[in-house]
N, C-alpha and C. Protein backbone atom coordinates (compact mmCIF):
# COMPACT_ATOMS: atom_id res chain seq x y z
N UNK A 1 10.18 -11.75 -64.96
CA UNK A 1 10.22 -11.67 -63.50
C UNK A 1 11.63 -11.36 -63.00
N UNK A 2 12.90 -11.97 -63.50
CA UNK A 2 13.90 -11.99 -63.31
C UNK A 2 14.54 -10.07 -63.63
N UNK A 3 13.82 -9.67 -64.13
CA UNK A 3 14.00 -7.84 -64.20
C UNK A 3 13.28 -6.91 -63.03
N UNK A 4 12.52 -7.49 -62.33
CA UNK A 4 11.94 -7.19 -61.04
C UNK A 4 12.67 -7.39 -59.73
N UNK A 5 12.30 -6.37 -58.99
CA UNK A 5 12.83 -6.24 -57.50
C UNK A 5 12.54 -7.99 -57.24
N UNK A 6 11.60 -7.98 -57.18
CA UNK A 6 11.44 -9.72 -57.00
C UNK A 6 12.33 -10.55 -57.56
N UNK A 7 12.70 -10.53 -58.74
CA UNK A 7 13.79 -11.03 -59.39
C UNK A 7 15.44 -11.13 -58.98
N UNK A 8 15.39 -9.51 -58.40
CA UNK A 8 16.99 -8.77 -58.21
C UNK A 8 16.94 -10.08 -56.77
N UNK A 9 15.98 -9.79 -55.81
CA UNK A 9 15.98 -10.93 -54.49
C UNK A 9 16.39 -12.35 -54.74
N UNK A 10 15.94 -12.92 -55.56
CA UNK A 10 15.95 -14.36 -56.19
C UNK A 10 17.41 -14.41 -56.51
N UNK A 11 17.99 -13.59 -57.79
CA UNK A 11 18.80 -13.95 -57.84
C UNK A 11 20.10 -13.74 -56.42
N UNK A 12 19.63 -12.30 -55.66
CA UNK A 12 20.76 -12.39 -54.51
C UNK A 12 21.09 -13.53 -53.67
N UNK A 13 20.02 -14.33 -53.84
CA UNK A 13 19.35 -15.51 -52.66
C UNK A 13 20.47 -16.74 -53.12
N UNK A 14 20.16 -16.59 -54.95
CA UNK A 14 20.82 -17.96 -55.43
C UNK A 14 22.19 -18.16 -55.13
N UNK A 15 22.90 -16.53 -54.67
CA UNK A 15 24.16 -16.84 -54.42
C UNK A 15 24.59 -17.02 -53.04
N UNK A 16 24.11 -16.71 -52.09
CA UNK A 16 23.85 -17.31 -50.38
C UNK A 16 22.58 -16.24 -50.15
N UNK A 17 22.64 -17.17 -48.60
CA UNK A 17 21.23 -16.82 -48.31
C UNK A 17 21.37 -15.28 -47.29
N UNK A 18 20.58 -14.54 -47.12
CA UNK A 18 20.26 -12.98 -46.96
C UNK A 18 19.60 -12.70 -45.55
N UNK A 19 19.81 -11.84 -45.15
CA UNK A 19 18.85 -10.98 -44.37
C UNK A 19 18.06 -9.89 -44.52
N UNK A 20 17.36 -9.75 -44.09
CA UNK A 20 16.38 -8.58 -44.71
C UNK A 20 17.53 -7.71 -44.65
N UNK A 21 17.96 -7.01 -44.04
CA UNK A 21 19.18 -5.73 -43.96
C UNK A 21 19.77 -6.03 -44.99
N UNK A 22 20.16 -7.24 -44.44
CA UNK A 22 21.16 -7.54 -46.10
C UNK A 22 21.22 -7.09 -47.20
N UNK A 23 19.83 -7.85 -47.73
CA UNK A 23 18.78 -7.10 -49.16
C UNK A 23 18.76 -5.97 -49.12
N UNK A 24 17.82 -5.11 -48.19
CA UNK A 24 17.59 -3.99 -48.34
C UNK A 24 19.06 -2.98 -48.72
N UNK A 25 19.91 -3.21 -47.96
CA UNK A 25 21.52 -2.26 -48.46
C UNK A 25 22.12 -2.41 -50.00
N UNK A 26 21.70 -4.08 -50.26
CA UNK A 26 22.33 -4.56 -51.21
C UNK A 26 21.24 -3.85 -52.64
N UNK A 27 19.65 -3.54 -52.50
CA UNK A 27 19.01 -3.09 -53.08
C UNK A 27 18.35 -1.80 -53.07
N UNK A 28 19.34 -1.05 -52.39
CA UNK A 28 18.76 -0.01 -51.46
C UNK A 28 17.15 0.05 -51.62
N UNK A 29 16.94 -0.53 -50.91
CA UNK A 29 14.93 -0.64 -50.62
C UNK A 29 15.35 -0.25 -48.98
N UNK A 30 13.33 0.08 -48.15
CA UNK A 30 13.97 0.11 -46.96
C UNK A 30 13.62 -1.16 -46.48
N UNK A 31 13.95 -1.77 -45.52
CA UNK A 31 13.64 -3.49 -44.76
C UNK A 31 12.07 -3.41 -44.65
N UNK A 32 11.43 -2.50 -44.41
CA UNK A 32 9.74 -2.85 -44.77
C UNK A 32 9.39 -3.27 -46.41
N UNK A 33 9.89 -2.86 -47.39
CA UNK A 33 9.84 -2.75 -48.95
C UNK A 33 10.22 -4.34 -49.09
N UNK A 34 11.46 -4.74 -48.31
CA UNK A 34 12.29 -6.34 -48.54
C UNK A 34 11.04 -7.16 -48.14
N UNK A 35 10.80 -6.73 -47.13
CA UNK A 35 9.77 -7.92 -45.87
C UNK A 35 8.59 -7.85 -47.06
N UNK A 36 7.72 -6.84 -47.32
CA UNK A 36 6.42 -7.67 -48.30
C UNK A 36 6.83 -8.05 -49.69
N UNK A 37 7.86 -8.00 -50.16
CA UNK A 37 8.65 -8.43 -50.98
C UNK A 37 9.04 -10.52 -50.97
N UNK A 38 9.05 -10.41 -49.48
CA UNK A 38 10.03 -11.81 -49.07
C UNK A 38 8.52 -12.32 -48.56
N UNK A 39 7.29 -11.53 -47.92
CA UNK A 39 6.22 -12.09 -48.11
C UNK A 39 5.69 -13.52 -49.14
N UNK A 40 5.55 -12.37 -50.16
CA UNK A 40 5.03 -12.60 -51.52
C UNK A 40 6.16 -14.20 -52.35
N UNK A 41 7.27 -13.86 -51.85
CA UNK A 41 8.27 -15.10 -52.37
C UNK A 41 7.89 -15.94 -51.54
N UNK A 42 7.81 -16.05 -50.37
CA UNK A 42 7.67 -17.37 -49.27
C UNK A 42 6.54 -17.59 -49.53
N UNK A 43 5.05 -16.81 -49.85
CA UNK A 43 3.81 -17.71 -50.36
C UNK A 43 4.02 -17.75 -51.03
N UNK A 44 5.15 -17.88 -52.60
CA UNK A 44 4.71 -18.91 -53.39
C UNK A 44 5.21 -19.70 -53.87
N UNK A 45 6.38 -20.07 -52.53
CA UNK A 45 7.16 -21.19 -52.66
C UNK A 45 8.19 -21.27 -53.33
N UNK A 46 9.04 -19.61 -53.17
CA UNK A 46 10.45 -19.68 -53.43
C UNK A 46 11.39 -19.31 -53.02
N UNK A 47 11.01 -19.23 -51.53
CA UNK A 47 12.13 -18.81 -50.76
C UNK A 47 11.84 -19.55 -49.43
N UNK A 48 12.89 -19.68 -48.52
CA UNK A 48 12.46 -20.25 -47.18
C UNK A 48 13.33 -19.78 -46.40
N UNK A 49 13.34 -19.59 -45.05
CA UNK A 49 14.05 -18.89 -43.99
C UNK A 49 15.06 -20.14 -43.76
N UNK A 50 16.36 -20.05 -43.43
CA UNK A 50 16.99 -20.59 -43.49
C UNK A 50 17.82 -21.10 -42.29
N UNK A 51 17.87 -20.13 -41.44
CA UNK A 51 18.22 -19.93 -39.92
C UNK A 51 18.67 -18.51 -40.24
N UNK A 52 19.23 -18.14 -38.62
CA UNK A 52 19.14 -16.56 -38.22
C UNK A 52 20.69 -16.41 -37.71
N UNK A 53 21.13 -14.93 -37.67
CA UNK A 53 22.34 -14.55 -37.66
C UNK A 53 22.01 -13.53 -36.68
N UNK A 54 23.21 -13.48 -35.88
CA UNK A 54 23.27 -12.68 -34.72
C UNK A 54 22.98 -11.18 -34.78
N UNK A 55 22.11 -10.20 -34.09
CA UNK A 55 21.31 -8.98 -34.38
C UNK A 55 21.99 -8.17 -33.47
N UNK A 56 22.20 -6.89 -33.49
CA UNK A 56 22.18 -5.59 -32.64
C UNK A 56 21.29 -6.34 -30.94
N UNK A 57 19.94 -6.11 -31.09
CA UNK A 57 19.18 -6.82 -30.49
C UNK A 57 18.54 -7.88 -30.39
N UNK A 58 18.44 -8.61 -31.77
CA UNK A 58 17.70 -9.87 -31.78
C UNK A 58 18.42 -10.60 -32.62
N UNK A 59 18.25 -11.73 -33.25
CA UNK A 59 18.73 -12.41 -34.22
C UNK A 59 17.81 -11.94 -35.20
N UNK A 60 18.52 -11.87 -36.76
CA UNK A 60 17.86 -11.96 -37.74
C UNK A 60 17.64 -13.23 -38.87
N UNK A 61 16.47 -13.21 -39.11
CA UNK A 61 15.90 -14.79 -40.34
C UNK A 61 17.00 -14.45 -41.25
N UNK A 62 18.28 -15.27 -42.03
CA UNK A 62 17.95 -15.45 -43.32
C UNK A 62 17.56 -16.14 -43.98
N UNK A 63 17.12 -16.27 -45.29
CA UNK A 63 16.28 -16.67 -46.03
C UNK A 63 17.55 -16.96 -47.34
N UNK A 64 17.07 -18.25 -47.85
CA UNK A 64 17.47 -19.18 -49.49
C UNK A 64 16.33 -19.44 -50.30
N UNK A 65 17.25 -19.64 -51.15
CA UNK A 65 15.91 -20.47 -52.26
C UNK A 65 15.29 -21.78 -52.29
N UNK A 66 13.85 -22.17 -52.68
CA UNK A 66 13.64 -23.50 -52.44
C UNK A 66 14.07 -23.71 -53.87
N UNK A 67 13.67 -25.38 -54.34
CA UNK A 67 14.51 -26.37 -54.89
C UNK A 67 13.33 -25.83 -56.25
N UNK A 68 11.95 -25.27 -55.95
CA UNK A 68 11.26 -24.45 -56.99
C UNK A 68 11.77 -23.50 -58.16
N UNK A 69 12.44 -22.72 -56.91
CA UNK A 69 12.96 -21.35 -57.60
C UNK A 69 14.00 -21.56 -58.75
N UNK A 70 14.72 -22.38 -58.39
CA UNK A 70 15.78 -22.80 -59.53
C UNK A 70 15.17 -23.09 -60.73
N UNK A 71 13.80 -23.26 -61.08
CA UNK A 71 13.36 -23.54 -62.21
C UNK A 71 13.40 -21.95 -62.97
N UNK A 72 13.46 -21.31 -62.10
CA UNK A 72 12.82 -19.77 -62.97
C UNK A 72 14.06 -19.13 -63.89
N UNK A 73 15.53 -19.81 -63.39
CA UNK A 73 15.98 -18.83 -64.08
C UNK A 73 16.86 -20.25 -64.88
N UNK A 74 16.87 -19.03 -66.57
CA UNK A 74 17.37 -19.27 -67.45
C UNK A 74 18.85 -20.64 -67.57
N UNK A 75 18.53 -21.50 -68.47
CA UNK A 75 19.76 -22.71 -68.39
C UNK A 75 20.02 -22.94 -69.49
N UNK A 76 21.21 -23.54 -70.21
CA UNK A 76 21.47 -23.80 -71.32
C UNK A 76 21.49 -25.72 -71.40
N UNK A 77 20.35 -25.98 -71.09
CA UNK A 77 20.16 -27.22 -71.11
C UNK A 77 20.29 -28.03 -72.07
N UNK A 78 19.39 -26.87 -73.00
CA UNK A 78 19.49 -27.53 -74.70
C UNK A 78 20.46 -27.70 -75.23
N UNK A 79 21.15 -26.44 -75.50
CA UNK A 79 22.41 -26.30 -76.41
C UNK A 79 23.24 -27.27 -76.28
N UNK A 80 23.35 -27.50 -74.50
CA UNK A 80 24.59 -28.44 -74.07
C UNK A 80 23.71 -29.99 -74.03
N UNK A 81 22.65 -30.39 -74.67
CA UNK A 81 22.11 -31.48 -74.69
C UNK A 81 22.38 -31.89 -76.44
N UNK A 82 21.97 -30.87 -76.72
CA UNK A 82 22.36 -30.97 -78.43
C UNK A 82 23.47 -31.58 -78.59
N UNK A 83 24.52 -30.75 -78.19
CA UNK A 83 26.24 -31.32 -78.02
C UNK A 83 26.43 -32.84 -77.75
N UNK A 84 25.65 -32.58 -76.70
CA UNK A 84 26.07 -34.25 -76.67
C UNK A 84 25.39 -35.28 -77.28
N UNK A 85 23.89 -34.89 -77.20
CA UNK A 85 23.59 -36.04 -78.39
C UNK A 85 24.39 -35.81 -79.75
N UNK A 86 25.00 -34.95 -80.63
CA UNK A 86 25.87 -34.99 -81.53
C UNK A 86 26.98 -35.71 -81.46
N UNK A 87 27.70 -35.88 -80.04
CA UNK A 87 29.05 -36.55 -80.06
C UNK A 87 28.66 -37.82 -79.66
N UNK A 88 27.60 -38.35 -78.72
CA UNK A 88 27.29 -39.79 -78.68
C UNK A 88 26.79 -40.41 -80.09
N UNK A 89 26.21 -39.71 -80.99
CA UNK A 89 25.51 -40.68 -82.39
C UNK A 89 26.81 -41.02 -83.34
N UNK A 90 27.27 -39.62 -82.90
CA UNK A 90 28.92 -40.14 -83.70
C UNK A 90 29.69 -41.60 -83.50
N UNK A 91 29.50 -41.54 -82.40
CA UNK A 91 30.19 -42.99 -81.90
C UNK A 91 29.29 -43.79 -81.59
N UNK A 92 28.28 -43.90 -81.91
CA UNK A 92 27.36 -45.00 -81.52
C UNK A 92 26.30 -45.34 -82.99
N UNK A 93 26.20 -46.63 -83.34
CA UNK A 93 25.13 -47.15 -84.24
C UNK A 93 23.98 -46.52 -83.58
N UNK A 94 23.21 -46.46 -84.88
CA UNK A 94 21.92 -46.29 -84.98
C UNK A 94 20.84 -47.27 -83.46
N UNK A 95 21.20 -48.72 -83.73
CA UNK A 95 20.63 -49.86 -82.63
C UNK A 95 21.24 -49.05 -81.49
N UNK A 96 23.15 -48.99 -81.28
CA UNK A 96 23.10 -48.88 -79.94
C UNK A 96 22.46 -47.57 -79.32
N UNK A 97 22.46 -46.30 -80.51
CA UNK A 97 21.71 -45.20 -79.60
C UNK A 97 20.42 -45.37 -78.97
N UNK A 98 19.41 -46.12 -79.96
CA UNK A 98 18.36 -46.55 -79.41
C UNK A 98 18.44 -46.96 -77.80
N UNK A 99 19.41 -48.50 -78.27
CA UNK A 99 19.70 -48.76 -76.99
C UNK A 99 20.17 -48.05 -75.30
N UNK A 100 20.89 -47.19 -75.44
CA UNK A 100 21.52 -46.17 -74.91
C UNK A 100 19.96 -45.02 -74.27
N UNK A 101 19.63 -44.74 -75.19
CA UNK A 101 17.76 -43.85 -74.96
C UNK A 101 16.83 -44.79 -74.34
N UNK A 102 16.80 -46.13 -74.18
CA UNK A 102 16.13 -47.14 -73.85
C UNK A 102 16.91 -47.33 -72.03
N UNK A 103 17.78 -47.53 -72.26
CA UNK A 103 18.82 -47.46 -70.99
C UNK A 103 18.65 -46.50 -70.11
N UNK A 104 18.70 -45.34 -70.45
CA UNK A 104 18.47 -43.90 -69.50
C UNK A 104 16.87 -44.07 -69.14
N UNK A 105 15.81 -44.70 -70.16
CA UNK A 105 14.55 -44.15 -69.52
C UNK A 105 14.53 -45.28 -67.85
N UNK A 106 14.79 -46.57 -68.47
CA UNK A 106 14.91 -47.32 -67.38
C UNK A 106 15.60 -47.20 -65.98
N UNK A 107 16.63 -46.24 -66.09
CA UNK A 107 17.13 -45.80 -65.23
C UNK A 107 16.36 -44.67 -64.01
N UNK A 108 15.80 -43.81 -64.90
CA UNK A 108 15.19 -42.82 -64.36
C UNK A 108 14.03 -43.41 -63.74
N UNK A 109 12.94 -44.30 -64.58
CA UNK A 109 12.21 -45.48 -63.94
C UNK A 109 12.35 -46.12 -62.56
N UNK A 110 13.62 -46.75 -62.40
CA UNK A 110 14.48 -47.11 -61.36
C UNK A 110 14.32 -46.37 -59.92
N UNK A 111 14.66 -45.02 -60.45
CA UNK A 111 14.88 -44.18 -59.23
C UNK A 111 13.54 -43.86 -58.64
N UNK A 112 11.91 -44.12 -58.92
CA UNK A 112 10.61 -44.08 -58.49
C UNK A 112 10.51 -45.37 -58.62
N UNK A 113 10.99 -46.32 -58.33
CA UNK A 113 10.40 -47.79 -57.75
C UNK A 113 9.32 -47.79 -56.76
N UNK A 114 10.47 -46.88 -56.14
CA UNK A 114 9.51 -47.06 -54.76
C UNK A 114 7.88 -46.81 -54.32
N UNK A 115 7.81 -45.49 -55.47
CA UNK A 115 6.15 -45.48 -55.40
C UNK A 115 5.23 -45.83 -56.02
N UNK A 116 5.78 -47.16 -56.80
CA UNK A 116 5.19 -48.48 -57.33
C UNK A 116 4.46 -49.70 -56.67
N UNK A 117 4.88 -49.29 -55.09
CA UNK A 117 4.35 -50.98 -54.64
C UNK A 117 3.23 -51.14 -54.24
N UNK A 118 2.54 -52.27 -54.85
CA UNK A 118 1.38 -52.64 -54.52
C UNK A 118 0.13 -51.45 -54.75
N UNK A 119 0.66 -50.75 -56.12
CA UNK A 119 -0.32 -49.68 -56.75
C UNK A 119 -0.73 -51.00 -57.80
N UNK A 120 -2.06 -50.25 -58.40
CA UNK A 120 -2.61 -50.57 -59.53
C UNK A 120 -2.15 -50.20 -60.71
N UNK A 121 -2.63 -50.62 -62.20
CA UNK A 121 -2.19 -50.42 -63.26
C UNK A 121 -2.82 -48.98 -63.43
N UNK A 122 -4.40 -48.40 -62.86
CA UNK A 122 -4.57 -47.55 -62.99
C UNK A 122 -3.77 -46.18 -62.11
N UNK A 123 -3.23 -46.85 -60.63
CA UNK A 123 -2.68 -45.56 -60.12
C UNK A 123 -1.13 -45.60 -60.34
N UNK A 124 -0.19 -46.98 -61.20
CA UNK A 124 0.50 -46.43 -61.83
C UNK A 124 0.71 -45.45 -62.64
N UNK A 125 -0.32 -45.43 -63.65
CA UNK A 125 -0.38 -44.57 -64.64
C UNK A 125 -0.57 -43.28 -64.22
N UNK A 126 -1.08 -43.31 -63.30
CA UNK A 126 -1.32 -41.32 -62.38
C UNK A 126 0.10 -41.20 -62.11
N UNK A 127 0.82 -42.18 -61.63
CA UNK A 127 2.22 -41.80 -61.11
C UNK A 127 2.71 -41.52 -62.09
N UNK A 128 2.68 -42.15 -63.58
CA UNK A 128 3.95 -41.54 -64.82
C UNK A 128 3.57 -40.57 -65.42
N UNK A 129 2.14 -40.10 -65.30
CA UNK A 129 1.43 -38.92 -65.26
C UNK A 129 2.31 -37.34 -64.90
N UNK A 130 2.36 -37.80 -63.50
CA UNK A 130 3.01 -36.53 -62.52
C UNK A 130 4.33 -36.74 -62.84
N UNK A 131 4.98 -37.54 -62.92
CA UNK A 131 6.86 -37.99 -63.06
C UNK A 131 6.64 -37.29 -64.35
N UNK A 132 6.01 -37.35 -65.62
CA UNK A 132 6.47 -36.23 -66.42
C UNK A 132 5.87 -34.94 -66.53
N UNK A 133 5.53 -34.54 -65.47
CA UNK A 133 4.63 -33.56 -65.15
C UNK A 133 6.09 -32.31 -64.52
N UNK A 134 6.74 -33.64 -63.79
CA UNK A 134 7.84 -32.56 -62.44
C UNK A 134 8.95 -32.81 -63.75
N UNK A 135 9.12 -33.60 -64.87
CA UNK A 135 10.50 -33.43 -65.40
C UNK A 135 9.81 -32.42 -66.27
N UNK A 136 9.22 -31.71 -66.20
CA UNK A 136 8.81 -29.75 -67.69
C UNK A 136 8.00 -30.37 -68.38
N UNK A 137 7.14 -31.37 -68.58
CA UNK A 137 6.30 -31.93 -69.84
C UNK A 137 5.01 -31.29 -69.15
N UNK A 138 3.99 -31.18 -70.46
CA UNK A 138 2.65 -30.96 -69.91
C UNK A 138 1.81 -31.47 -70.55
N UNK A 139 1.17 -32.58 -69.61
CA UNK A 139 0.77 -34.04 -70.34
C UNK A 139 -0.98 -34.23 -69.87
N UNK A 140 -1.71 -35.05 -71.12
CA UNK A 140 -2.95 -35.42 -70.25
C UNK A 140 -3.36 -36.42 -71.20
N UNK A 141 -4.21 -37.17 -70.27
CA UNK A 141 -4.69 -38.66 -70.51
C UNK A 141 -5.86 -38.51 -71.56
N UNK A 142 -5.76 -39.12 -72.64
CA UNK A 142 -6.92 -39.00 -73.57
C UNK A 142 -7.04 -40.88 -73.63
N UNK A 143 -8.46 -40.86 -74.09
CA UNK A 143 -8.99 -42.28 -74.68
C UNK A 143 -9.79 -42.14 -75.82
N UNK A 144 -9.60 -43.05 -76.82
CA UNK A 144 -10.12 -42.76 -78.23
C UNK A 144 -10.45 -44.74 -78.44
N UNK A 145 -11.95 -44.93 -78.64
CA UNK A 145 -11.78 -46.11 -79.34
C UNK A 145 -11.51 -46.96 -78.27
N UNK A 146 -11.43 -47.03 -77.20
CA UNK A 146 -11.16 -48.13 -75.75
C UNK A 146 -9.33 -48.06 -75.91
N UNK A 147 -8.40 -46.73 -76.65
CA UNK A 147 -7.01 -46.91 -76.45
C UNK A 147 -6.89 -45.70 -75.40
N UNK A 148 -5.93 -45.70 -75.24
CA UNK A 148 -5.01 -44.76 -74.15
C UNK A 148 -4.04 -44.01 -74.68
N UNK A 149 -3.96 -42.84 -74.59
CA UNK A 149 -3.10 -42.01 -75.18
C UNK A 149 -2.79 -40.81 -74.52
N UNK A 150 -1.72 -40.92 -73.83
CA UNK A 150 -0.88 -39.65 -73.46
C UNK A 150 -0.18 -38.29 -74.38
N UNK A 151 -0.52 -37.49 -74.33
CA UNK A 151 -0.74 -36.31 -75.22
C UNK A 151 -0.21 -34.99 -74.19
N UNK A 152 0.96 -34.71 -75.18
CA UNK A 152 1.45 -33.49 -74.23
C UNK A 152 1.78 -32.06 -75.23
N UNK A 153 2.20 -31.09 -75.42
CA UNK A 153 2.23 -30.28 -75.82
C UNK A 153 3.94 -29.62 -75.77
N UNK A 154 4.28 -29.74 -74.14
CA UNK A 154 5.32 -29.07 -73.42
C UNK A 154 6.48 -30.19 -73.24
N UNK A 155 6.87 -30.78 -74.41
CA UNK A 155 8.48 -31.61 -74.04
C UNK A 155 9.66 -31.78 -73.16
N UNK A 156 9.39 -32.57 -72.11
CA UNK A 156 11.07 -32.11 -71.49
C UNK A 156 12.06 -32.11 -72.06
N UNK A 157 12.28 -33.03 -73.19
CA UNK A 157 13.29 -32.98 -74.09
C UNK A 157 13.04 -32.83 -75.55
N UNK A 158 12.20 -30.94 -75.68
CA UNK A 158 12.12 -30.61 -76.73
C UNK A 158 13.30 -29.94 -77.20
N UNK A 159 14.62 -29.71 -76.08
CA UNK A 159 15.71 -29.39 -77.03
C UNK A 159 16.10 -29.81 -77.88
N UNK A 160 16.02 -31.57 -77.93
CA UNK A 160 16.69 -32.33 -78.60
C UNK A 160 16.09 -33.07 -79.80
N UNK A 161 14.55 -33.49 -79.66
CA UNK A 161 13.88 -34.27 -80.54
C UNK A 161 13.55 -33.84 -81.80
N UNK A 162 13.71 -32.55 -82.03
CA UNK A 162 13.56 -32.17 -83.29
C UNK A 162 14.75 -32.44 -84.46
N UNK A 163 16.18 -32.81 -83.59
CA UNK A 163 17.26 -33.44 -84.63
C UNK A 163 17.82 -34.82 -84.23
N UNK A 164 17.21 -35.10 -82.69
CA UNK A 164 17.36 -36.95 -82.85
C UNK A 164 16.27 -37.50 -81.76
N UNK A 165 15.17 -37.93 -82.31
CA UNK A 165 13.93 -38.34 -82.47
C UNK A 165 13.69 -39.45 -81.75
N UNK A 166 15.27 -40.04 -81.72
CA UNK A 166 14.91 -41.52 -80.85
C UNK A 166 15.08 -40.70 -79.45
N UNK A 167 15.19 -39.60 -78.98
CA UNK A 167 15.58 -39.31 -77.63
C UNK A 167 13.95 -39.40 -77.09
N UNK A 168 12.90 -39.49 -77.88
CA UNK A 168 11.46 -40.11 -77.27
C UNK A 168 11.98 -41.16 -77.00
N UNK A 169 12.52 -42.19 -76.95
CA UNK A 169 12.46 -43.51 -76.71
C UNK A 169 12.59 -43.51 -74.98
N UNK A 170 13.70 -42.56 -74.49
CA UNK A 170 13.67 -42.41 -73.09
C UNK A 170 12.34 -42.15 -72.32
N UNK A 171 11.43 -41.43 -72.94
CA UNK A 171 10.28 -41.19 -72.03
C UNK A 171 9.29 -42.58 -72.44
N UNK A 172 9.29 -42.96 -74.10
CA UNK A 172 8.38 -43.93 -74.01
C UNK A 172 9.22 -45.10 -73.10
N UNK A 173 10.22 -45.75 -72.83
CA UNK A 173 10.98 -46.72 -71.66
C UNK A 173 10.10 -46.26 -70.50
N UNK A 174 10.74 -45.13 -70.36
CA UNK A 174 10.12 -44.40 -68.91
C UNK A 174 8.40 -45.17 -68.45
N UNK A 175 7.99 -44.53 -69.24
CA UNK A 175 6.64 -44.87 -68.99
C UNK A 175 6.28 -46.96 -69.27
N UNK A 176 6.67 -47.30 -70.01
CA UNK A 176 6.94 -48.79 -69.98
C UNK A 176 6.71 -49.14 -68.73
N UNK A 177 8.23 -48.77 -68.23
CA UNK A 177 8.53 -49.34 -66.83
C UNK A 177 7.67 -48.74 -65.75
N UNK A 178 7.41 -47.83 -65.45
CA UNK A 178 6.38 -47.34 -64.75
C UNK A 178 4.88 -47.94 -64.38
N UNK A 179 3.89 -47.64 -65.80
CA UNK A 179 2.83 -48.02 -65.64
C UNK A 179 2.95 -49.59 -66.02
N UNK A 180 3.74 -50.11 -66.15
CA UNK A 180 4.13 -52.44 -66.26
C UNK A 180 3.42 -52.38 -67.34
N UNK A 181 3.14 -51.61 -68.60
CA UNK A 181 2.83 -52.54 -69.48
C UNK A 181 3.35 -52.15 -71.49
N UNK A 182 3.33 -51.99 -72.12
CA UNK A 182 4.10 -51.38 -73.49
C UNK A 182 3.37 -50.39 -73.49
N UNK A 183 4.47 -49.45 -74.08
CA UNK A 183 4.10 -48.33 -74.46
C UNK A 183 4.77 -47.78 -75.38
N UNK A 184 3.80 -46.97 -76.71
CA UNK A 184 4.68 -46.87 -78.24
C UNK A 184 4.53 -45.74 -78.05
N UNK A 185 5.51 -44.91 -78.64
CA UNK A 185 5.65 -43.72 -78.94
C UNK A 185 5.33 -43.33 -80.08
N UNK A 186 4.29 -42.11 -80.78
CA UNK A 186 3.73 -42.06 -81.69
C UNK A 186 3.97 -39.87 -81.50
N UNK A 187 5.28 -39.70 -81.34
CA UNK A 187 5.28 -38.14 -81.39
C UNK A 187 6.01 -37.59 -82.77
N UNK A 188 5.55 -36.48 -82.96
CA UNK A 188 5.72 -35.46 -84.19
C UNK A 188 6.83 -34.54 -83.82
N UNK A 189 7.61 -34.54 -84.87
CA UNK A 189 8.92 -34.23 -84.27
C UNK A 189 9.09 -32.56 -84.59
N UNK A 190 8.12 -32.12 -85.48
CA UNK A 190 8.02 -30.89 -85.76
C UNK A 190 8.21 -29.29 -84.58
N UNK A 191 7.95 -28.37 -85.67
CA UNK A 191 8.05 -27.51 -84.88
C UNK A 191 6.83 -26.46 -84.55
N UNK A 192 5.78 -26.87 -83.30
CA UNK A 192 6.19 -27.26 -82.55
C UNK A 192 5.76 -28.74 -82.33
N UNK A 193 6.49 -29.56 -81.22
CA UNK A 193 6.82 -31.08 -81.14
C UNK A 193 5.43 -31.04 -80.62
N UNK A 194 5.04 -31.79 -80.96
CA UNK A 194 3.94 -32.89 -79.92
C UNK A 194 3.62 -34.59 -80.05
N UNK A 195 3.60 -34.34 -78.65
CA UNK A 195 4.31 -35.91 -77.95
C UNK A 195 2.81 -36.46 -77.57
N UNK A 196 2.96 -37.83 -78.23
CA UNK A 196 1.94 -38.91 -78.12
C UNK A 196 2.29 -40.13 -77.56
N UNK A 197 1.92 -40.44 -76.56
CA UNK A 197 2.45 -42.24 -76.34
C UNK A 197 1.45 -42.97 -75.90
N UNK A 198 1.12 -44.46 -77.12
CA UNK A 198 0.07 -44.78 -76.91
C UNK A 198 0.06 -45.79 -75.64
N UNK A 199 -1.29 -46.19 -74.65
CA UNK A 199 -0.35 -46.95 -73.59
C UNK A 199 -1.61 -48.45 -73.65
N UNK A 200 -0.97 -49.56 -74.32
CA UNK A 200 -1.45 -51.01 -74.57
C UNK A 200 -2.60 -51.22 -73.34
């Protein structure tokens, strides 16, 4: 997508926000070509008008990116996640990394308190559902035998688990604290990863 006129827009956007004229000079298109162009981005939720700048005759919209769009283009998340899990194991025991992966899930936990209160054990579990749904995982609820088992395919932190394994421990915490009750992590660290966490 990012090799498309659609693309060339996105990225002009990521660096301030545009006017149709704007675009169009900057891409030589004509401002009708920009407009069903900026259509097509605003239905599908990656661009938004931003406020307007003074016109010949009228004011003109410009338009930014929503908080969506930033997903589309390319990050070196991994590489620079690798790095650092390499220089933290260095200096840290085996227990305290655990500890440390146990620490971050709780944290992240922390920051969705709020849409914990006075839910159930069952519509907790929809909530840690979607929370690793919006951090890149792609997860779904299986039951086998009267157990519970979360089963995903799409890792948020498949950069890392294939060379340090306890970095599941952050999502199984995560989910702990979330749905209030234990939860073991039972994922395959292979290539490709797939992530199991059974939930008590």
């Amino acid at each position: 997508m990012l090799d498309s006129t659609r693309g060339q827009i996105l990225a002009l956007l990521r660096v301030e926000s545009c006017t149709v004229n704007e675009l169009a000079a900057a891409l030589k298109l004509t401002d009708n070509a920009v407009r069903a162009h900026l259509i097509s981005l605003e239905r599908d939720g990656l661009i938004q008008r931003e406020g307007s700048r003074p016109g010949l005759r009228r004011p003109h919209a410009s338009y930014g990116l929503t908080a969506d769009a930033e997903q589309i283009f390319p990050k070196a998340y991994g590489l620079l996640l690798n790095h650092l899990m390499a220089s933290i194991s260095k200096r840290l025991s085996s227990r305290e990394l655990r500890a440390s992966m146990r620490e971050v899930g709780r944290s992240l936990a922390k920051e969705h308190g709020d849409q914990l209160t006075k839910k159930s054990r069952n519509e907790r579990l929809l909530v840690a559902l979607d929370l690793l749904k919006r951090l890149g995982g792609s997860v779904v609820l299986h039951q086998i035998d009267g157990k519970k088992f979360i089963r995903g395919k799409s890792c948020p932190l498949v950069a890392i688990t294939a060379y340090y394994p306890d970095a599941c421990l952050i999502v199984e915490t995560l989910l702990t604290e979330i749905i209030g009750v234990p939860v073991k992590e039972h994922c395959e660290h292979g290539q490709p990863p797939s992530c199991c966490f059974e939930v008590s």
